[in-house]
N, C-alpha and C. Protein backbone atom coordinates (compact mmCIF):
# COMPACT_ATOMS: atom_id res chain seq x y z
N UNK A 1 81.79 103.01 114.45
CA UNK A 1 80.59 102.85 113.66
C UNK A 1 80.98 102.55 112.21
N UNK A 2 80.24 101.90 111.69
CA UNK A 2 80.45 101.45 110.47
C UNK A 2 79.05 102.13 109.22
N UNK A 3 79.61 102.17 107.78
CA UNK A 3 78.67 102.61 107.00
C UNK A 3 78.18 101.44 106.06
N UNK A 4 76.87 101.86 104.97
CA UNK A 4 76.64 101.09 104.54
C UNK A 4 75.51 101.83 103.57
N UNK A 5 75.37 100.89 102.28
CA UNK A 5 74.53 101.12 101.49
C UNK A 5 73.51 99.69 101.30
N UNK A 6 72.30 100.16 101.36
CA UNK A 6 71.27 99.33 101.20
C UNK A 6 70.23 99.88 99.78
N UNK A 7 70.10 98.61 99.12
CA UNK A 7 69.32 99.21 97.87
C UNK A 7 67.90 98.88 98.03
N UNK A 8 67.13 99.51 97.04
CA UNK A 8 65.77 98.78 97.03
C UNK A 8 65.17 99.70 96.03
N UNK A 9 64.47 98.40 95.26
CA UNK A 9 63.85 99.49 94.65
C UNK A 9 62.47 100.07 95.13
N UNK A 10 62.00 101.19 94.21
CA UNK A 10 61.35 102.00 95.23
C UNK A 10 60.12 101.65 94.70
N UNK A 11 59.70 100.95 93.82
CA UNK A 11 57.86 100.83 93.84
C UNK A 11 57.37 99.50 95.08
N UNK A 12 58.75 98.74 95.15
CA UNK A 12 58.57 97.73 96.57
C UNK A 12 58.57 98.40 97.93
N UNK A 13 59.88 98.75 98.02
CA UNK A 13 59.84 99.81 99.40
C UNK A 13 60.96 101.09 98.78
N UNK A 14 59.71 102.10 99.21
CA UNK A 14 60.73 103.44 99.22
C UNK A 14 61.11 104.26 99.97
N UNK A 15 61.76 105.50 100.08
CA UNK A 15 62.06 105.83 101.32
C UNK A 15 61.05 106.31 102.09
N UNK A 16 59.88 107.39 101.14
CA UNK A 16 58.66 107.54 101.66
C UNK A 16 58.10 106.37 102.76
N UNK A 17 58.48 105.42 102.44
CA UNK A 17 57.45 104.08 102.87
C UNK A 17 58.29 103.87 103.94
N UNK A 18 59.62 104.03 104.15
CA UNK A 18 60.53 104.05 104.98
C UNK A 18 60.55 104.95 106.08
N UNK A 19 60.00 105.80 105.95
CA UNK A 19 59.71 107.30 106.85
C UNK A 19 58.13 107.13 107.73
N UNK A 20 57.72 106.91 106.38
CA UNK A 20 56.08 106.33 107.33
C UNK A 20 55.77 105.75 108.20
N UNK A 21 56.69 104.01 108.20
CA UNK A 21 56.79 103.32 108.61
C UNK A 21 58.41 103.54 110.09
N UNK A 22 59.11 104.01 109.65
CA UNK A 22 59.66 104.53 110.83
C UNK A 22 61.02 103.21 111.23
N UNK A 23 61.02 102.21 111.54
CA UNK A 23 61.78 101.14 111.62
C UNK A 23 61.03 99.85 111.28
N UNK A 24 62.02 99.35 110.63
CA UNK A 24 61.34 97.99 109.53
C UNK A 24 62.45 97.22 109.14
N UNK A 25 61.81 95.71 108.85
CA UNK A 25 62.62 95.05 108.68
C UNK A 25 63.19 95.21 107.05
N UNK A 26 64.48 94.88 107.21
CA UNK A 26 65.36 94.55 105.85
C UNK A 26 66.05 93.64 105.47
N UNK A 27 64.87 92.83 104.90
CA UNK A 27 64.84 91.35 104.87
C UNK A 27 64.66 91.00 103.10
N UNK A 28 64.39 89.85 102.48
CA UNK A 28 64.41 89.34 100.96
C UNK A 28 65.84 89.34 100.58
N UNK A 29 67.05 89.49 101.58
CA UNK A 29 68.07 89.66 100.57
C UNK A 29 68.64 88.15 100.22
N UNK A 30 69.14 87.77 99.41
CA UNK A 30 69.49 86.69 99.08
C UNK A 30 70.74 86.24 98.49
N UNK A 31 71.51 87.21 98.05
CA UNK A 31 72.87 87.08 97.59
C UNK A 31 73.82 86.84 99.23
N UNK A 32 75.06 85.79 98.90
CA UNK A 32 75.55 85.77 99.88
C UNK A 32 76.83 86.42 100.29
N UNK A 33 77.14 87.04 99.55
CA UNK A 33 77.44 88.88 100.03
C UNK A 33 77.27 89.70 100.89
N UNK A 34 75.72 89.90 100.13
CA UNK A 34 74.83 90.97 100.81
C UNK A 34 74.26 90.42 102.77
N UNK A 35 73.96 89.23 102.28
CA UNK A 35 73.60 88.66 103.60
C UNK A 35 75.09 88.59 104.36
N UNK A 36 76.17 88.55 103.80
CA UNK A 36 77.24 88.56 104.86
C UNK A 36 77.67 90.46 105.59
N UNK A 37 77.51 91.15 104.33
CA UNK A 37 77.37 92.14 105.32
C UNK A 37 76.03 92.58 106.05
N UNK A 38 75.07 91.99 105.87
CA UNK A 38 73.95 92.57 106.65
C UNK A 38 74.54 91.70 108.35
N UNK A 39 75.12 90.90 107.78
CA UNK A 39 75.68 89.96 109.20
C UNK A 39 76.36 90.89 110.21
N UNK A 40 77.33 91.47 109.21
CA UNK A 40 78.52 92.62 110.05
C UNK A 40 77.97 94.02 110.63
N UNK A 41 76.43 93.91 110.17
CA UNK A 41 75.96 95.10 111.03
C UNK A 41 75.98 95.26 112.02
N UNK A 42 76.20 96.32 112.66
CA UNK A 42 76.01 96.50 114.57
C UNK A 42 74.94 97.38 114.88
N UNK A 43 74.25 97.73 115.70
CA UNK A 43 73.09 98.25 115.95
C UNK A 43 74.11 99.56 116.48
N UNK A 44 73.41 100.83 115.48
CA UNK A 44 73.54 102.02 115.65
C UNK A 44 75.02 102.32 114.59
N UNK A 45 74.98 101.31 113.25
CA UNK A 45 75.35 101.76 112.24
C UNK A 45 74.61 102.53 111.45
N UNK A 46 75.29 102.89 110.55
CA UNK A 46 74.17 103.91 109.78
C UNK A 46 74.59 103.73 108.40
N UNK A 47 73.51 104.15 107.22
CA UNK A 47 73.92 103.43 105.99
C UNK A 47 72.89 104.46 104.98
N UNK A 48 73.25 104.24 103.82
CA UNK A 48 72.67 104.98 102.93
C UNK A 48 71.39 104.44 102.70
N UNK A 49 70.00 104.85 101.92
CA UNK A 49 69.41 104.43 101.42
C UNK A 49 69.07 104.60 99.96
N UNK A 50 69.08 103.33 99.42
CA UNK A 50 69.31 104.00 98.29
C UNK A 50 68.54 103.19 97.10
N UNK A 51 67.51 103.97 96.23
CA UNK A 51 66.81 103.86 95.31
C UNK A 51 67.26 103.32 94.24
N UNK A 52 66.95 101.94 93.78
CA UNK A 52 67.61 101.08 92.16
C UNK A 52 66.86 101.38 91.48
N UNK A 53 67.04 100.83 90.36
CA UNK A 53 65.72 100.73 89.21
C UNK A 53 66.21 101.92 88.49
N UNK A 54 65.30 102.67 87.88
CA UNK A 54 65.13 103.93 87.30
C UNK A 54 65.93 105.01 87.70
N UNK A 55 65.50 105.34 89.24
CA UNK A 55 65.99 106.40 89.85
C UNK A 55 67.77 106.18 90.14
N UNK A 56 68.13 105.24 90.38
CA UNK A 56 69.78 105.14 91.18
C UNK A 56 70.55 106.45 91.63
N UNK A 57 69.83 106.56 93.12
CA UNK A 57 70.00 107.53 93.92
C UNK A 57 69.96 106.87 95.26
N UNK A 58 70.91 107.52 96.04
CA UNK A 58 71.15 107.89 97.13
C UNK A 58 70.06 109.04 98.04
N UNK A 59 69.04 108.62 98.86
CA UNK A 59 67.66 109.36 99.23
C UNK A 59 67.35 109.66 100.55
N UNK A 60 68.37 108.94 101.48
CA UNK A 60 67.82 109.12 102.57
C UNK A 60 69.18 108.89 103.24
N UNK A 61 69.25 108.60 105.28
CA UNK A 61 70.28 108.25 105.99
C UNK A 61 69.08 106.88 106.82
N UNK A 62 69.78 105.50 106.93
CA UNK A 62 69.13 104.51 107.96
C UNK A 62 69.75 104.69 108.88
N UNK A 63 69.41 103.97 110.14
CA UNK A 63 70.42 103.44 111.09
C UNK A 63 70.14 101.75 111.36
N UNK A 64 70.77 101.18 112.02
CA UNK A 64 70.78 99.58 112.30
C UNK A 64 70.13 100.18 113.92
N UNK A 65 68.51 99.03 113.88
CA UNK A 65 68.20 99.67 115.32
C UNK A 65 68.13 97.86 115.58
N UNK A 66 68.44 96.82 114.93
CA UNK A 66 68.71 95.36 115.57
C UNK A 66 69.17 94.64 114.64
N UNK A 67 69.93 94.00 114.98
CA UNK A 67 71.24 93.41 114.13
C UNK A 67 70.44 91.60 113.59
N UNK A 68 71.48 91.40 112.78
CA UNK A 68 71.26 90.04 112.05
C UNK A 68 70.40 89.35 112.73
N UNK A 69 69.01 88.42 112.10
CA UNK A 69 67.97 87.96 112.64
C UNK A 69 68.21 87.16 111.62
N UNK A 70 67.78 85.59 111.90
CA UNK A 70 66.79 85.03 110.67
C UNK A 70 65.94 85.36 109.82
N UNK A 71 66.04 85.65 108.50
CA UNK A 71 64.75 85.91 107.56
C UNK A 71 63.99 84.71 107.54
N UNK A 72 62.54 85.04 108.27
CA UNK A 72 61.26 83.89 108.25
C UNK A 72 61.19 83.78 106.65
N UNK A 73 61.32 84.46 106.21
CA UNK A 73 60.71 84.17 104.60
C UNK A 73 61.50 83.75 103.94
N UNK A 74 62.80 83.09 103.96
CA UNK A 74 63.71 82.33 103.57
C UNK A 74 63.91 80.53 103.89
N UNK A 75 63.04 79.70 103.40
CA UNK A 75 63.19 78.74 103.43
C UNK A 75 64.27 77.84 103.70
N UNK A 76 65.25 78.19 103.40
CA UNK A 76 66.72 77.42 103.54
C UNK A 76 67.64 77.93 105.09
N UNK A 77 66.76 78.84 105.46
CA UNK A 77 67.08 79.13 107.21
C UNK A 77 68.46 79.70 106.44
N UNK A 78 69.14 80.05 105.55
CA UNK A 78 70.31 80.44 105.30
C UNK A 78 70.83 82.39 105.46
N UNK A 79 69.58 82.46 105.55
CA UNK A 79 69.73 84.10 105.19
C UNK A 79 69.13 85.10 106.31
N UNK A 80 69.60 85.94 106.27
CA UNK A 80 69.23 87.32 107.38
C UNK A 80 68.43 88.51 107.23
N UNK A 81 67.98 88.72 108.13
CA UNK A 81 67.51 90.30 107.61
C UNK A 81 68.11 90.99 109.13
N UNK A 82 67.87 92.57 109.02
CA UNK A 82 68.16 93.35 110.50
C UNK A 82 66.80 94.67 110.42
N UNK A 83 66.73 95.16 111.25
CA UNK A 83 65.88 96.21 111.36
C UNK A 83 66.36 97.59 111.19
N UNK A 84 65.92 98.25 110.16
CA UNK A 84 66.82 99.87 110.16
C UNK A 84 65.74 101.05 110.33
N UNK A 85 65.62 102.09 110.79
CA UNK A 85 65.12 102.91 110.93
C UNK A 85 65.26 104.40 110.61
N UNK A 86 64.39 105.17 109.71
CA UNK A 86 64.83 106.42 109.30
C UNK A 86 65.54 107.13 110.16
N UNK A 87 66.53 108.16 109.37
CA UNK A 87 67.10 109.12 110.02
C UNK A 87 66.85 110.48 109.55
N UNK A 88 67.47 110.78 108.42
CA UNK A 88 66.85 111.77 107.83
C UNK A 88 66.98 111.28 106.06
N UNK A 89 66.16 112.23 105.65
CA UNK A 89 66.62 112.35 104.03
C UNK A 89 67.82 113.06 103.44
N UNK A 90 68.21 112.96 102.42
CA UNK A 90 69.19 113.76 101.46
C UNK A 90 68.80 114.66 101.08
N UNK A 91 69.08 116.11 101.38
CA UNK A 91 68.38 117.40 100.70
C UNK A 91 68.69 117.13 99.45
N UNK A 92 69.59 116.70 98.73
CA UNK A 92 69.46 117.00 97.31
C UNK A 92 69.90 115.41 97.19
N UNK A 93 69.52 114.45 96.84
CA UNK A 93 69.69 113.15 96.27
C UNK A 93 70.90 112.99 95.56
N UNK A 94 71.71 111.85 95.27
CA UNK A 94 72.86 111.79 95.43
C UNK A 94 72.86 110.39 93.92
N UNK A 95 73.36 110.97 92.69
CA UNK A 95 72.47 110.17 91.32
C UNK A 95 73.71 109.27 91.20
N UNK A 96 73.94 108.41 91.07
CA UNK A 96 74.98 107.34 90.61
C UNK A 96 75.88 107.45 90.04
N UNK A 97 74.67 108.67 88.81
CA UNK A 97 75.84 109.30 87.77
C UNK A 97 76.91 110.02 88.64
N UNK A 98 76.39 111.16 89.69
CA UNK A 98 77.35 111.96 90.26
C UNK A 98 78.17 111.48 90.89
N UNK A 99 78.18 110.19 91.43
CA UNK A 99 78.87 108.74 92.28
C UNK A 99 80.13 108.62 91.43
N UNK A 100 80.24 108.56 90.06
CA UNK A 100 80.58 107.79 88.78
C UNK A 100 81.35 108.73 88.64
N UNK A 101 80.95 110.06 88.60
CA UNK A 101 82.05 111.54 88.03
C UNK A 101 82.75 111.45 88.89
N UNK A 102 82.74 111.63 90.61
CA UNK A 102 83.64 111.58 91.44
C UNK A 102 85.13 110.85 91.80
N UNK A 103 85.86 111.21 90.48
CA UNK A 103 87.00 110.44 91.27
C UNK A 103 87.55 109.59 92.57
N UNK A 104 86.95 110.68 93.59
CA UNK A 104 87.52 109.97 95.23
C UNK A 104 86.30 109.03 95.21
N UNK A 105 85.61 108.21 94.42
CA UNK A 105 84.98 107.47 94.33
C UNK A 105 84.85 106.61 93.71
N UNK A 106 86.13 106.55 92.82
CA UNK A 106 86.46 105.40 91.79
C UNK A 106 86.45 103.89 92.28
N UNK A 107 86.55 103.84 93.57
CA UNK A 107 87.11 102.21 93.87
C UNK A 107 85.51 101.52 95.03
N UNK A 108 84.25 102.73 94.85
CA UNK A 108 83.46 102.43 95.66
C UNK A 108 82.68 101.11 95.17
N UNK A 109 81.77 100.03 95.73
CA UNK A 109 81.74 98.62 95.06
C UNK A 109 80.59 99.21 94.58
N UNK A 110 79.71 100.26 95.15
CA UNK A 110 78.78 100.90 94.26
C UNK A 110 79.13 101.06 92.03
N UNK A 111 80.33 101.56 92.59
CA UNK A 111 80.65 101.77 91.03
C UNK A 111 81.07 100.50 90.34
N UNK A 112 81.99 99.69 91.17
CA UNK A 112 82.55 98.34 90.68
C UNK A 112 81.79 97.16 90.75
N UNK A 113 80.46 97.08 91.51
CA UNK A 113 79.89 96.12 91.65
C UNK A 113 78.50 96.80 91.82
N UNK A 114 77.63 97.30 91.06
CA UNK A 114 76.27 98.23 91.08
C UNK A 114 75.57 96.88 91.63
N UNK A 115 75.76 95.86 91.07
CA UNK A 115 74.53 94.94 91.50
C UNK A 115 74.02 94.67 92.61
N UNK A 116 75.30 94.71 93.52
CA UNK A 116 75.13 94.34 95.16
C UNK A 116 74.12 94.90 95.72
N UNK A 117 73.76 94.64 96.37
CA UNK A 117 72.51 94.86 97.07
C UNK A 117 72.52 95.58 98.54
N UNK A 118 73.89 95.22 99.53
CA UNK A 118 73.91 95.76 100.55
C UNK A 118 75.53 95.96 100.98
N UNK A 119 76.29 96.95 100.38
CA UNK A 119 77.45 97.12 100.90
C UNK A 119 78.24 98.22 101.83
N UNK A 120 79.49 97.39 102.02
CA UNK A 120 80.57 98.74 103.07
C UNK A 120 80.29 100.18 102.15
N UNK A 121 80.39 100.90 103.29
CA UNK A 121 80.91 102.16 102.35
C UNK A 121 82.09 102.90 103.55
N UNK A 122 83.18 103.42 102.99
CA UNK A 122 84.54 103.56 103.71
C UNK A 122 84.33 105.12 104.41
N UNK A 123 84.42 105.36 105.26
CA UNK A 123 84.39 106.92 106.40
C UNK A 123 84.84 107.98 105.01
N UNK A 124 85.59 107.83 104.37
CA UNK A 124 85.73 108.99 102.98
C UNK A 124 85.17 109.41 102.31
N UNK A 125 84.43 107.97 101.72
CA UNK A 125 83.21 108.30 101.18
C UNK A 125 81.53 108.64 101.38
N UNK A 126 81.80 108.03 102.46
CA UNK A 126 80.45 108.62 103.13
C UNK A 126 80.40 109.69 103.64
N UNK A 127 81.21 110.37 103.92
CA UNK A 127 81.53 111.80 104.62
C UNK A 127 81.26 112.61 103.14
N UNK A 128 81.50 112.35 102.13
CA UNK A 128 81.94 113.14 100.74
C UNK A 128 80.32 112.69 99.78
N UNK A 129 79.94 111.64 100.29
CA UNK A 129 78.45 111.29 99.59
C UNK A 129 77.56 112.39 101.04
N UNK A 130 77.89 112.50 101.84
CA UNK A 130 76.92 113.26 103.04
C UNK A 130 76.91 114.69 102.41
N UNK A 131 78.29 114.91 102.07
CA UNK A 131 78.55 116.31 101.75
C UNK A 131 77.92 116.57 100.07
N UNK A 132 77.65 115.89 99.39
CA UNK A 132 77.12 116.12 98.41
C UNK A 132 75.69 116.10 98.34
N UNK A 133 74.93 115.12 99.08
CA UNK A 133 73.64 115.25 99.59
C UNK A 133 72.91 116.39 100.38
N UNK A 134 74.14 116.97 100.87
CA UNK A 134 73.19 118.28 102.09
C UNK A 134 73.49 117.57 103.51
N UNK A 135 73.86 116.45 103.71
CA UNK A 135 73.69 115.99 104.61
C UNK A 135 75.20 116.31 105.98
N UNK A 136 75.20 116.32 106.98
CA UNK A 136 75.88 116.16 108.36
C UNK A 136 76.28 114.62 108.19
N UNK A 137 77.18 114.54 107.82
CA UNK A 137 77.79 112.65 108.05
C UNK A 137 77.96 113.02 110.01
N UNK A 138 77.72 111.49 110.23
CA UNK A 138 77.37 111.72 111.67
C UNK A 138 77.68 112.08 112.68
């Protein structure tokens, strides 16, 4: 299984809206990066969710419940979306800043590349972002 961080900000979709809704598509991405790892997803990965903007937190756990699709709303047929579905939340949210203090977290693309939109995250760190959240890494 593989990990992953997915951003968004939260007055578009948040995790609330994510929970409500239950499995949904995760689609608009447009960098070709981000669309290459949404490519490398496998169904029954699991990935962070995680709040931009204001908040930059770590809020919830997804999983991949269907892998790389065409995004209809992408004109240039170039880009993907996949379907992820809640798992649980982060008892205690997981702030960027605290991302940033963490040494064993110096080389995460979260810290080196904040902009990205949908990246790897390595079995170390997700085990150590689970453990700082409250969370059971899987």
């Amino acid at each position: 299984m593989n990990h992953w961080l997915l951003k968004t900000e939260p007055e578009t979709w948040s995790w609330s809206d994510q929970t409500k809704k239950g499995t949904t598509q995760w689609d608009g991405v447009r960098n070709h990066q981000a669309a290459n790892n949404l490519r490398a997803m496998k169904k029954g990965d699991r990935g962070f969710f995680y709040h931009s903007g204001e908040e930059r937190q770590v809020v919830g756990i997804v999983e991949v419940a269907r892998e790389a699709y065409p995004d209809p709303s992408d004109e240039t047929e170039k880009f993907v979306m996949v379907d992820v579905k809640a798992v649980a939340p982060l008892s205690k949210p997981v702030t960027l800043a605290q991302v940033k203090a963490e040494p064993r977290l110096k080389d995460l693309l979260l810290v080196r590349n904040s902009r990205l939109s949908v990246m790897p995250i390595d079995p170390a760190s997700w085990a150590l972002i689970c453990k700082m959240g409250g969370a059971k890494p899987d």
